[in-house]
N, C-alpha and C. Protein backbone atom coordinates (compact mmCIF):
# COMPACT_ATOMS: atom_id res chain seq x y z
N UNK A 1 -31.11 -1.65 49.79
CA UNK A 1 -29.75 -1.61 49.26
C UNK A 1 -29.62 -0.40 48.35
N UNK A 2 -28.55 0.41 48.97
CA UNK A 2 -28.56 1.71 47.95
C UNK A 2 -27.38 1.30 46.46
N UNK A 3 -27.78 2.41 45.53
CA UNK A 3 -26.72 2.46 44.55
C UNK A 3 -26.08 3.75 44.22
N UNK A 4 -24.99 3.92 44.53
CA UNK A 4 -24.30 4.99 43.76
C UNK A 4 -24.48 5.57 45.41
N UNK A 5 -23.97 7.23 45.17
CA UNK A 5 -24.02 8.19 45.96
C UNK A 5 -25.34 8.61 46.57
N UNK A 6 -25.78 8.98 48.01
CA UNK A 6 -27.05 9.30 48.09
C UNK A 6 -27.18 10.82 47.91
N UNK A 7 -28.44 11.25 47.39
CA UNK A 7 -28.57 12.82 46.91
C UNK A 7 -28.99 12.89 48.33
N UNK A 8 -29.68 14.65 48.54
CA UNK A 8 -30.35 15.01 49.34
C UNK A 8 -31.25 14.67 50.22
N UNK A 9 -31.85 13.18 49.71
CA UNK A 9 -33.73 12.58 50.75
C UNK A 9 -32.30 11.63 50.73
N UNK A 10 -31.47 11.11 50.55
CA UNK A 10 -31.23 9.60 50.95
C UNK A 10 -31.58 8.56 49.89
N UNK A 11 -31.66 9.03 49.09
CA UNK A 11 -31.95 7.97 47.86
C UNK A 11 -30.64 7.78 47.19
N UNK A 12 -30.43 6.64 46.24
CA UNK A 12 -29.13 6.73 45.72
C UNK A 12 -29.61 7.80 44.25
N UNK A 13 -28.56 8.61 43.98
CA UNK A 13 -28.66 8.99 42.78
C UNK A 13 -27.90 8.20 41.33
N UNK A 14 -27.67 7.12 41.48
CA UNK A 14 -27.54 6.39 40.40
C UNK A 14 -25.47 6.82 40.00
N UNK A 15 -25.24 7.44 40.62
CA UNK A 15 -23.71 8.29 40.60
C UNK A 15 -22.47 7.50 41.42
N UNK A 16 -21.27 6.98 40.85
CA UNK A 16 -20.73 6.45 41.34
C UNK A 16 -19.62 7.80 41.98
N UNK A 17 -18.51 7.07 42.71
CA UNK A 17 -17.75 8.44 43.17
C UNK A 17 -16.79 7.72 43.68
N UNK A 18 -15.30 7.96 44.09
CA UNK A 18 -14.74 7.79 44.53
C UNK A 18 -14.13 6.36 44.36
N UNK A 19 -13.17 5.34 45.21
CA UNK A 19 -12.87 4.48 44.97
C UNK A 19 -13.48 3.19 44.11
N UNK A 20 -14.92 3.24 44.26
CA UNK A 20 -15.79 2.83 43.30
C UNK A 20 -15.43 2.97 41.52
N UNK A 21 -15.08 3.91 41.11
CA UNK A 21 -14.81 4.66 39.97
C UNK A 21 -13.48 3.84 39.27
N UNK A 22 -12.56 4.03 40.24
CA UNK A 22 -11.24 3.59 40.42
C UNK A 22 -11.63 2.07 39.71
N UNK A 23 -12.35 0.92 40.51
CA UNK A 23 -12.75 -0.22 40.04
C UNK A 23 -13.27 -0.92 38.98
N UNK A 24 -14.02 0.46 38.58
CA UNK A 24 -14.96 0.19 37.51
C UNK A 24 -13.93 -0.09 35.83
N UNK A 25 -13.18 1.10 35.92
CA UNK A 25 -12.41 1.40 34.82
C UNK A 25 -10.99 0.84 34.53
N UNK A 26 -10.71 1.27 33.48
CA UNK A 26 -9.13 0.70 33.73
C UNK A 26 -8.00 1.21 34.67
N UNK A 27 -6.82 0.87 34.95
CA UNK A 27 -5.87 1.48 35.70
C UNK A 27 -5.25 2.03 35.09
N UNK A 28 -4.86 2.79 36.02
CA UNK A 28 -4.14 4.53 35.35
C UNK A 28 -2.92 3.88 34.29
N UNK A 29 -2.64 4.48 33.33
CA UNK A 29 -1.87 4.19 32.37
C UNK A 29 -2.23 2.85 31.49
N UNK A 30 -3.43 2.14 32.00
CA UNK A 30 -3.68 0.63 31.01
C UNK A 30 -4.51 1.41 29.80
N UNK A 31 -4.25 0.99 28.74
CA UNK A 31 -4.16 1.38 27.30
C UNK A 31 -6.31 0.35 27.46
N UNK A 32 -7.23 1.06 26.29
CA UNK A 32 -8.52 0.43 26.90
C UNK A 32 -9.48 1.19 25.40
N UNK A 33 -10.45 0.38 25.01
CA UNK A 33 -10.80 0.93 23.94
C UNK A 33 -12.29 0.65 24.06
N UNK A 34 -13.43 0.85 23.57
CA UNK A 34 -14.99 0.29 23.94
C UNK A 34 -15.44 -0.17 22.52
N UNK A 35 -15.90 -1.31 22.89
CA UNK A 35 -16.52 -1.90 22.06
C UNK A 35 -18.11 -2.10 22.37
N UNK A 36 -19.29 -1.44 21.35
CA UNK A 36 -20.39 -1.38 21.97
C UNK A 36 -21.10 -3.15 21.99
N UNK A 37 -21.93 -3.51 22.76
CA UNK A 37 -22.80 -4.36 23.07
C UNK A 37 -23.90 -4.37 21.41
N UNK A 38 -23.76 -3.61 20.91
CA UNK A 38 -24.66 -3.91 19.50
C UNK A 38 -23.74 -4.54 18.27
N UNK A 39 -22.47 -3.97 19.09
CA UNK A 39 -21.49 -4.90 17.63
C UNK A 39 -21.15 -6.67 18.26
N UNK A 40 -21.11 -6.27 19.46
CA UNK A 40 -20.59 -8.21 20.18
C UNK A 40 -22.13 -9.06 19.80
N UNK A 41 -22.82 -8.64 19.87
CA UNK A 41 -23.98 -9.35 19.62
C UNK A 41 -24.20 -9.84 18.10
N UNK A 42 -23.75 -8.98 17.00
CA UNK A 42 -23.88 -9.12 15.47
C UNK A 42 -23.46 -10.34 14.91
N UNK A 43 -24.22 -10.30 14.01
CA UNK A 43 -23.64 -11.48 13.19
C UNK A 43 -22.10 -11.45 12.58
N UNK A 44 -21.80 -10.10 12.11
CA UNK A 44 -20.27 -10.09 11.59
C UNK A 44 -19.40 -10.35 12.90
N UNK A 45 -19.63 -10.08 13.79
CA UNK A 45 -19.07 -9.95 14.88
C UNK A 45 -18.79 -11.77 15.94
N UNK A 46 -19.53 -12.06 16.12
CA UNK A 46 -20.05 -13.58 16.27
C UNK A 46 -19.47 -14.66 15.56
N UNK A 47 -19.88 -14.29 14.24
CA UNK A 47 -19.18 -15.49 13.01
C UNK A 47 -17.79 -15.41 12.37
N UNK A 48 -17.02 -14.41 12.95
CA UNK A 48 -15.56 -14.19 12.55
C UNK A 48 -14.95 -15.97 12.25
N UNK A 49 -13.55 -15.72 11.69
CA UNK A 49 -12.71 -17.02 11.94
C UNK A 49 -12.18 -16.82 13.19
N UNK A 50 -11.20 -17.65 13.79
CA UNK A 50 -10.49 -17.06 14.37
C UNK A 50 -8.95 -16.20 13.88
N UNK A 51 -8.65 -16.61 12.53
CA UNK A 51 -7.75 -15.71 12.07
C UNK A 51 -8.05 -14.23 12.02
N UNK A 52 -9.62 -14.16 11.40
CA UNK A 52 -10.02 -12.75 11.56
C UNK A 52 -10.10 -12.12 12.90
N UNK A 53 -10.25 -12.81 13.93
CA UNK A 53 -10.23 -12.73 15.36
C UNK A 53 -9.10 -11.89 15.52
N UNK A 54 -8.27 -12.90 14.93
CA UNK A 54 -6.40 -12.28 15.59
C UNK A 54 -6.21 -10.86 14.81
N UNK A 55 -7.01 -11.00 13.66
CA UNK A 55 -6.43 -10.11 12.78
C UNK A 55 -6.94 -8.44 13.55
N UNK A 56 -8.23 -8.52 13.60
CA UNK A 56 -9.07 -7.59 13.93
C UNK A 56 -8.89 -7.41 16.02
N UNK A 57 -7.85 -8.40 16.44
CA UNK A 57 -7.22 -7.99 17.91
C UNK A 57 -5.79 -7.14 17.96
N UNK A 58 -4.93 -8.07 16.66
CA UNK A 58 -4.09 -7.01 16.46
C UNK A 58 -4.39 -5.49 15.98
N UNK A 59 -5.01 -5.39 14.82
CA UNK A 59 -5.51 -3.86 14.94
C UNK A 59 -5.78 -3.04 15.99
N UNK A 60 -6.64 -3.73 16.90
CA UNK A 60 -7.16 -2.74 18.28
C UNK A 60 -6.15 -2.83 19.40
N UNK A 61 -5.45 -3.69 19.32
CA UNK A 61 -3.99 -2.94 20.29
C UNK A 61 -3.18 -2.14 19.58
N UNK A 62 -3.02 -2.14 17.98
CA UNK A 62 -2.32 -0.92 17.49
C UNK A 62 -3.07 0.38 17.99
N UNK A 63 -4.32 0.23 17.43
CA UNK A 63 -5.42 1.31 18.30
C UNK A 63 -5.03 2.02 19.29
N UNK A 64 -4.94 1.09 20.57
CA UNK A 64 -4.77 1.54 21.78
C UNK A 64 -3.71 1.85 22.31
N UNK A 65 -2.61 1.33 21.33
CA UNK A 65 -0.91 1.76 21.29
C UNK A 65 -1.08 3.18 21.25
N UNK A 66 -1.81 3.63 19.88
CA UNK A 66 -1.67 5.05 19.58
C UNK A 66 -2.82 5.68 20.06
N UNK A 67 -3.09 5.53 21.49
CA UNK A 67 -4.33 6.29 21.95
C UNK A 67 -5.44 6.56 21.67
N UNK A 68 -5.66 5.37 20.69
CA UNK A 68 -7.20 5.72 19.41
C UNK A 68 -6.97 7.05 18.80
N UNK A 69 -5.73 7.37 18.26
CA UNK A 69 -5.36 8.75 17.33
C UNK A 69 -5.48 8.16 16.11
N UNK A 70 -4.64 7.08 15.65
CA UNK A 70 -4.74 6.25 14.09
C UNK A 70 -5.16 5.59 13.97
N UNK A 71 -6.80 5.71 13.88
CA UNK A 71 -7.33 4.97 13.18
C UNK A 71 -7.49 5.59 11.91
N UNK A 72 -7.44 4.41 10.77
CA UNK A 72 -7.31 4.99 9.52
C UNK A 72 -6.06 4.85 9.11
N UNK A 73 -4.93 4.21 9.95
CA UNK A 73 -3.46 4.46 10.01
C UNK A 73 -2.84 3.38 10.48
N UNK A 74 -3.47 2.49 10.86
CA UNK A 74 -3.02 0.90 11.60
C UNK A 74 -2.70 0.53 10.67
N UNK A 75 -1.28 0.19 11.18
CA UNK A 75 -0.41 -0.46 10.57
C UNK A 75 -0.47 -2.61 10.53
N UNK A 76 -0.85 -2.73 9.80
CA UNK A 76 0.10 -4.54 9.74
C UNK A 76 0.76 -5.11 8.62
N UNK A 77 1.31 -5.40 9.09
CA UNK A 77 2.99 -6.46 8.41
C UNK A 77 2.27 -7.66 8.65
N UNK A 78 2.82 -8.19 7.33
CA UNK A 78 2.33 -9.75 7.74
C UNK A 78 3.62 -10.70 8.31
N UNK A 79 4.85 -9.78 8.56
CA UNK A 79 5.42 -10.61 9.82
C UNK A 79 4.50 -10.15 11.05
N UNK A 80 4.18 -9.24 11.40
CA UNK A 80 3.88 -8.71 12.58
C UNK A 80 2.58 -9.59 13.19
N UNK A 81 1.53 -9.84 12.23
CA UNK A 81 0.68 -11.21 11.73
C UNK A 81 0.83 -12.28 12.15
N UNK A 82 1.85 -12.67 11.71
CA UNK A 82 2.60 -14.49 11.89
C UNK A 82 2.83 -13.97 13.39
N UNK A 83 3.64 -13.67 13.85
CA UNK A 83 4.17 -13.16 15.34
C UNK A 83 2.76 -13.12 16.23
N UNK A 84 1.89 -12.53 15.81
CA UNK A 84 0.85 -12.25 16.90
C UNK A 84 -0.09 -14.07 16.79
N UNK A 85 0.11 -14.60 15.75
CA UNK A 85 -0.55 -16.12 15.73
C UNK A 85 -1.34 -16.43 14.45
N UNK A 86 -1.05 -15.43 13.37
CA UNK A 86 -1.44 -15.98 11.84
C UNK A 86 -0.83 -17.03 11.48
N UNK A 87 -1.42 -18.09 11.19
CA UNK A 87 -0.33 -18.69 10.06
C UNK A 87 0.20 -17.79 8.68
N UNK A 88 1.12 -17.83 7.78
CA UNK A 88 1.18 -17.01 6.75
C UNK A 88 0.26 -16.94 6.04
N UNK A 89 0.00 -18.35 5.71
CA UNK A 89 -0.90 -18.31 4.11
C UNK A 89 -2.47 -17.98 4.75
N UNK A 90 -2.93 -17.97 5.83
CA UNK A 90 -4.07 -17.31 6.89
C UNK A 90 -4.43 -16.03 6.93
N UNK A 91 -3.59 -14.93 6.21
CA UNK A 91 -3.11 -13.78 6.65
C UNK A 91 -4.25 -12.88 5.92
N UNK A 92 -3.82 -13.56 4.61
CA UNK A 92 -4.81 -12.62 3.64
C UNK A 92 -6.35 -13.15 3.76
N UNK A 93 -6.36 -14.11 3.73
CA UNK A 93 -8.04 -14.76 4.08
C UNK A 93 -8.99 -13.86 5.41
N UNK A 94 -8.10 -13.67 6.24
CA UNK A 94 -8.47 -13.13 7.13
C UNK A 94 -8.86 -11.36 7.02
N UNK A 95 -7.79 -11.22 6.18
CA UNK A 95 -7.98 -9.72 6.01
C UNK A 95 -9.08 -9.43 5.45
N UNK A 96 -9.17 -10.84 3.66
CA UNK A 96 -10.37 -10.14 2.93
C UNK A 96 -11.92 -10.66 3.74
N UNK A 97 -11.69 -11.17 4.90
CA UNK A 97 -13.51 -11.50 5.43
C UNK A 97 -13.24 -10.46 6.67
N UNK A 98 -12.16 -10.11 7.27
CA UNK A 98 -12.86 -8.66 8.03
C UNK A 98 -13.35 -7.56 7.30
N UNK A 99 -12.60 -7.70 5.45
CA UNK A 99 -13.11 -6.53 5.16
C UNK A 99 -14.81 -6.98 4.95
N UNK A 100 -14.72 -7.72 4.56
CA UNK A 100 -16.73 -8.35 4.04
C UNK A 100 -17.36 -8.41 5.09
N UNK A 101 -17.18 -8.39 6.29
CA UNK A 101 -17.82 -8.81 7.58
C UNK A 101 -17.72 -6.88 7.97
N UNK A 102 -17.54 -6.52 7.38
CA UNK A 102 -17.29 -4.39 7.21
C UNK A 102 -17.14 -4.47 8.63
N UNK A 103 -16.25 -4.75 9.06
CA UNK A 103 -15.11 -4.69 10.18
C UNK A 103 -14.02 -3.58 10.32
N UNK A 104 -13.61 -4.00 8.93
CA UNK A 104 -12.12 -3.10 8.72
C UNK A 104 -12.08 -2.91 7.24
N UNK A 105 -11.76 -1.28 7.06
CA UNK A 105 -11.65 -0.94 5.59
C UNK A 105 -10.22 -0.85 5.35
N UNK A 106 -9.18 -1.47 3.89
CA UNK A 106 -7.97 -0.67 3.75
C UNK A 106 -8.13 0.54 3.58
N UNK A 107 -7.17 1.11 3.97
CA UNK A 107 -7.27 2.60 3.61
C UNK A 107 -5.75 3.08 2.84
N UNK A 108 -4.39 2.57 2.92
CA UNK A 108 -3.80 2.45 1.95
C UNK A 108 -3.00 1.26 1.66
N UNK A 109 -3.34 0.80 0.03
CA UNK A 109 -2.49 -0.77 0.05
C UNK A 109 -0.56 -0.61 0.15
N UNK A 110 -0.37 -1.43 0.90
CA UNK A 110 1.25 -1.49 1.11
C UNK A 110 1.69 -2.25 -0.03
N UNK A 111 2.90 -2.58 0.26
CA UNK A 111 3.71 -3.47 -0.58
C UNK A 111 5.05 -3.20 -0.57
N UNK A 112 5.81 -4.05 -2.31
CA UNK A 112 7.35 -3.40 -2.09
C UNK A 112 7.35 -1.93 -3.34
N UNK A 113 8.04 -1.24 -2.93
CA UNK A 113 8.13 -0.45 -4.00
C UNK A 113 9.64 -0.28 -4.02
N UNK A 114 10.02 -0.75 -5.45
CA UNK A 114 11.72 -1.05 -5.84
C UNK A 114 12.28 -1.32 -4.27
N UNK A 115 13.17 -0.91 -3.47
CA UNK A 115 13.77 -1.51 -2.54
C UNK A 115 12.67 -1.27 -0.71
N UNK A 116 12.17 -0.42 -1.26
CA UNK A 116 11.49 0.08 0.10
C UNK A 116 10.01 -1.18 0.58
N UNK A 117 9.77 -1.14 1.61
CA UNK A 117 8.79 -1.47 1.64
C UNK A 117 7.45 -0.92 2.87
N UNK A 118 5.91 -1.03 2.15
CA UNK A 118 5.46 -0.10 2.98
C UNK A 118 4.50 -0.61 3.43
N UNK A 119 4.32 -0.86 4.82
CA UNK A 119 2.81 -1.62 5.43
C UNK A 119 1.53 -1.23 4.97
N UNK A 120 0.39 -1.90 4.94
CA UNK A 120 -1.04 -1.86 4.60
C UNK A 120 -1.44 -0.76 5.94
N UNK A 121 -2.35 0.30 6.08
CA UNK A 121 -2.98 0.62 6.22
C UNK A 121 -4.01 0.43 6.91
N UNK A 122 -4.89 0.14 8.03
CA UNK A 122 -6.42 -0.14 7.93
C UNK A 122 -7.32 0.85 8.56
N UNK A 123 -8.31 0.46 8.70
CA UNK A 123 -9.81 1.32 9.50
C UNK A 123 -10.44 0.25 10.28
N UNK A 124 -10.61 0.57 11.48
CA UNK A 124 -11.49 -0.19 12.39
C UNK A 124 -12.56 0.42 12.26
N UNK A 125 -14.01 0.18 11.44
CA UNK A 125 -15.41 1.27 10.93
C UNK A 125 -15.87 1.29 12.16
N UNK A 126 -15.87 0.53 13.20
CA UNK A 126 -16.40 1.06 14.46
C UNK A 126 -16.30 1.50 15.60
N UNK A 127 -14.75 2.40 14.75
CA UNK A 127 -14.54 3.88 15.86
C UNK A 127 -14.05 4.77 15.22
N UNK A 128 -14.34 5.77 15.62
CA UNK A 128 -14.59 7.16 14.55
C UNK A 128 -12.86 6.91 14.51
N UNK A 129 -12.70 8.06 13.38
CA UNK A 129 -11.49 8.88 12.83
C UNK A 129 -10.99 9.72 13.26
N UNK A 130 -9.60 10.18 13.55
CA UNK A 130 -9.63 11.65 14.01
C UNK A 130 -8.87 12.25 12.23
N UNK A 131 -9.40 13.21 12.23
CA UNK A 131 -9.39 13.77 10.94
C UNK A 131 -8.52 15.59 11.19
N UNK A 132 -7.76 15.42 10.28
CA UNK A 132 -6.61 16.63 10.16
C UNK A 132 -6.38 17.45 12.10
N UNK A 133 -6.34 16.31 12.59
CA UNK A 133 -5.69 16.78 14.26
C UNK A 133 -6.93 17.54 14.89
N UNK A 134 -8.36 17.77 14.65
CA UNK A 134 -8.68 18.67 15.48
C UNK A 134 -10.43 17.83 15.10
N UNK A 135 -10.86 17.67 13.94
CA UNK A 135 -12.13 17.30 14.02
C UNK A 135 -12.18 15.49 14.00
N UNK A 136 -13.34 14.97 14.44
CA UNK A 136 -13.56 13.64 14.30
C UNK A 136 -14.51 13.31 13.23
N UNK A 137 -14.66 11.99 12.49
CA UNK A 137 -15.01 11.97 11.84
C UNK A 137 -15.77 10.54 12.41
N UNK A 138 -17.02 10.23 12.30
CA UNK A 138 -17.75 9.34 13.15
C UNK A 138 -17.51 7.94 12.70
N UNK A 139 -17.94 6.82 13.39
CA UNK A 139 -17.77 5.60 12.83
C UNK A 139 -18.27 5.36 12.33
N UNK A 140 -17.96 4.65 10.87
CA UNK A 140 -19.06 4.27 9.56
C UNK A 140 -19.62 2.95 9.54
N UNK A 141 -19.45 1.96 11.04
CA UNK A 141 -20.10 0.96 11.44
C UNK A 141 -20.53 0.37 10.24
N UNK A 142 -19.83 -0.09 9.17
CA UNK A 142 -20.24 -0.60 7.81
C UNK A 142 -20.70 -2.32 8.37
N UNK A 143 -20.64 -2.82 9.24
CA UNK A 143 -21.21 -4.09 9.74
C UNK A 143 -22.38 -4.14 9.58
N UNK A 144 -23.10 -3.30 10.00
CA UNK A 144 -24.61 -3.10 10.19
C UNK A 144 -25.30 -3.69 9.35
N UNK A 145 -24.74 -3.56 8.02
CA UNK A 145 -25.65 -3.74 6.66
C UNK A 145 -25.08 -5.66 6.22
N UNK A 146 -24.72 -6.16 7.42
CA UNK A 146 -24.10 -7.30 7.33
C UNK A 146 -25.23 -8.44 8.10
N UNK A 147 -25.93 -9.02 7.25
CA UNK A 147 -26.88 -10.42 7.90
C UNK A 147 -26.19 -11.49 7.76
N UNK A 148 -26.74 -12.34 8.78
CA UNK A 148 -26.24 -13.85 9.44
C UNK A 148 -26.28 -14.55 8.12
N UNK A 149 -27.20 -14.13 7.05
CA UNK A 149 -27.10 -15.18 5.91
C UNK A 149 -25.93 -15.04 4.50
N UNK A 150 -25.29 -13.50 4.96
CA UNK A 150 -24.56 -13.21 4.37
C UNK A 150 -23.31 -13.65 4.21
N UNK A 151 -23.37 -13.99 5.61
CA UNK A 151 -21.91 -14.27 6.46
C UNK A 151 -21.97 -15.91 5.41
N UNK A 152 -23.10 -16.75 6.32
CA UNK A 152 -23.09 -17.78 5.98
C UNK A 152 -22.77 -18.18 4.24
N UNK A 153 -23.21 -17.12 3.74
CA UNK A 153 -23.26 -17.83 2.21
C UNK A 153 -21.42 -17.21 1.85
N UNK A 154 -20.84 -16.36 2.29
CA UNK A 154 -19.37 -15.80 2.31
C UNK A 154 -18.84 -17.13 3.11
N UNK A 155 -19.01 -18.12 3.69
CA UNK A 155 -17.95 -18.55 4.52
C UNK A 155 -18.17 -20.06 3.83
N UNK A 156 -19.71 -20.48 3.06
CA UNK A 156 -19.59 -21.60 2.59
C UNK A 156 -19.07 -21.19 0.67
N UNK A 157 -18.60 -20.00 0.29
CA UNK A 157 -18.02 -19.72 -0.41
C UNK A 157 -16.69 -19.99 -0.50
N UNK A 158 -16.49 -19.61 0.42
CA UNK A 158 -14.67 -19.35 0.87
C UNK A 158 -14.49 -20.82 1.34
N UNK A 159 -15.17 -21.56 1.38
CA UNK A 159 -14.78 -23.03 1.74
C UNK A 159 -14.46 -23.87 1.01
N UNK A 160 -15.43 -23.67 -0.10
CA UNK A 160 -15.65 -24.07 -1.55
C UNK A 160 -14.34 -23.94 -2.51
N UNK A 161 -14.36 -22.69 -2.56
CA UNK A 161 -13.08 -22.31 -2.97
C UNK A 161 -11.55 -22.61 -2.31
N UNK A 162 -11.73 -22.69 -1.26
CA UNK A 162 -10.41 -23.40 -0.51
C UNK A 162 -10.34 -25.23 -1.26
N UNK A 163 -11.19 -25.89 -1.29
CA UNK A 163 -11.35 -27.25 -1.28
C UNK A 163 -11.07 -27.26 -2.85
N UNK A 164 -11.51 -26.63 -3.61
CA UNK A 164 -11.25 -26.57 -5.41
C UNK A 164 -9.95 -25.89 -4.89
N UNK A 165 -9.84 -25.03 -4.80
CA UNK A 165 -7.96 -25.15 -4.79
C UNK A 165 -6.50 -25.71 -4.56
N UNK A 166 -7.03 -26.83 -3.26
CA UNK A 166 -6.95 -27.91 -2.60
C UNK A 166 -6.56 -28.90 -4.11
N UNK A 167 -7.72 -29.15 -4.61
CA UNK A 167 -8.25 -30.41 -5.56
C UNK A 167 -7.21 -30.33 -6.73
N UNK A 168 -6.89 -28.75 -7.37
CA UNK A 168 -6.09 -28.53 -8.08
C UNK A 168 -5.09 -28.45 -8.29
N UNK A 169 -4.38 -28.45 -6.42
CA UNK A 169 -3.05 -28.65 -6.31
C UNK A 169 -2.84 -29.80 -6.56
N UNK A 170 -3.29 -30.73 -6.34
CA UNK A 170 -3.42 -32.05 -5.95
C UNK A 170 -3.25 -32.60 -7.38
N UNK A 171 -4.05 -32.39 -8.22
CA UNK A 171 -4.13 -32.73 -9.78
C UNK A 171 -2.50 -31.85 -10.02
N UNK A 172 -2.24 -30.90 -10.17
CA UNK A 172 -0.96 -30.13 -10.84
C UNK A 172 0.17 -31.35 -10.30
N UNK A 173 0.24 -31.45 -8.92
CA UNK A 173 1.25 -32.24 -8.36
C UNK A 173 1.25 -33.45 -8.74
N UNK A 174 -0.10 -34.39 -8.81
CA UNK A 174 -0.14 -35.55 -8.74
C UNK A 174 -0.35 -36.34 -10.05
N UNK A 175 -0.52 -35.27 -11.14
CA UNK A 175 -1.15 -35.53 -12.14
C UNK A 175 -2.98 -35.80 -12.73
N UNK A 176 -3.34 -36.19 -13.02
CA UNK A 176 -4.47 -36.14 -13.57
C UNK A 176 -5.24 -37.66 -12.89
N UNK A 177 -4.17 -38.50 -12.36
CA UNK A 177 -4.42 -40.14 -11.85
C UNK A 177 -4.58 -39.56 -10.58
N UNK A 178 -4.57 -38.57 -10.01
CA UNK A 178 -3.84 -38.56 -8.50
C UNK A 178 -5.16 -37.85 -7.89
């Protein structure tokens, strides 16, 4: 059974060609981004929520909206958030464990300023930058430095703290009997 194209003796040279090619990849005009096999395997990567899921899917179709030109420049609204399947109050939780899971860096904070208002910013660290239109600037894959026990002790943190906040509403509302 051969593979690829055969060279000169009849061997395959390992080379795909032609309609083959066509199959492999995306279709002409489908928007497509790579994600390497060392980040799907990771622990930051693996142990997401699923809010961070959504959060860090919406980013990479902004990505691929803008041809992988802005990164560093992805835009989200936290209507845009709710719309894609955040709950609201989900929104920010999600943001601050992609940033700890070094997923995604802000790069400028939004907000309102007097009547205007201006979206957050982000970085997907594991795909380069394009920097002043002509040079790239590589991916700073800040995950890397991210272990399974890290995650774990961040997520039974953030649990902790959800449940005491929980407890306190509960007391404010219910009183001190409640």
């Amino acid at each position: 059974m051969s593979f690829g194209k055969s060279d000169s003796k009849g061997r395959s040279s390992g080379k795909h060609g032609g309609k083959f090619n066509d199959r492999l990849g995306p279709k002409k005009g489908q928007s497509w981004t790579w994600i390497t096999q060392e980040l799907i395997i990771s622990a930051p990567w693996r142990r997401r929520t699923l809010n961070c899921v959504r959060f860090i899917e919406f980013l990479l179709a902004d990505h691929m909206a803008n041809a992988g030109q802005e990164n560093g420049r992805l835009k989200a609204t936290y209507d845009q958030l709710q719309k894609w399947g955040i709950r609201r109050p989900g929104i920010r939780p999600a943001i601050d464990e992609a940033e700890f899971l070094g997923l995604v860096r802000l790069s400028s904070q939004g907000g309102r300023y007097g009547t205007a208002r201006k979206p957050s910013e982000y970085r997907l660290t594991f795909h380069p930058v394009i920097v002043a239109h002509k040079s790239i600037a590589s991916a700073t894959n800040e995950w890397k430095g991210i272990t399974i026990e890290m995650v774990h002790k961040y997520h039974t943190k953030t649990k902790e703290l959800r449940k005491a906040t929980k407890q306190y509403r509960k007391k404010q509302f219910y009183g001190s009997d409640g």
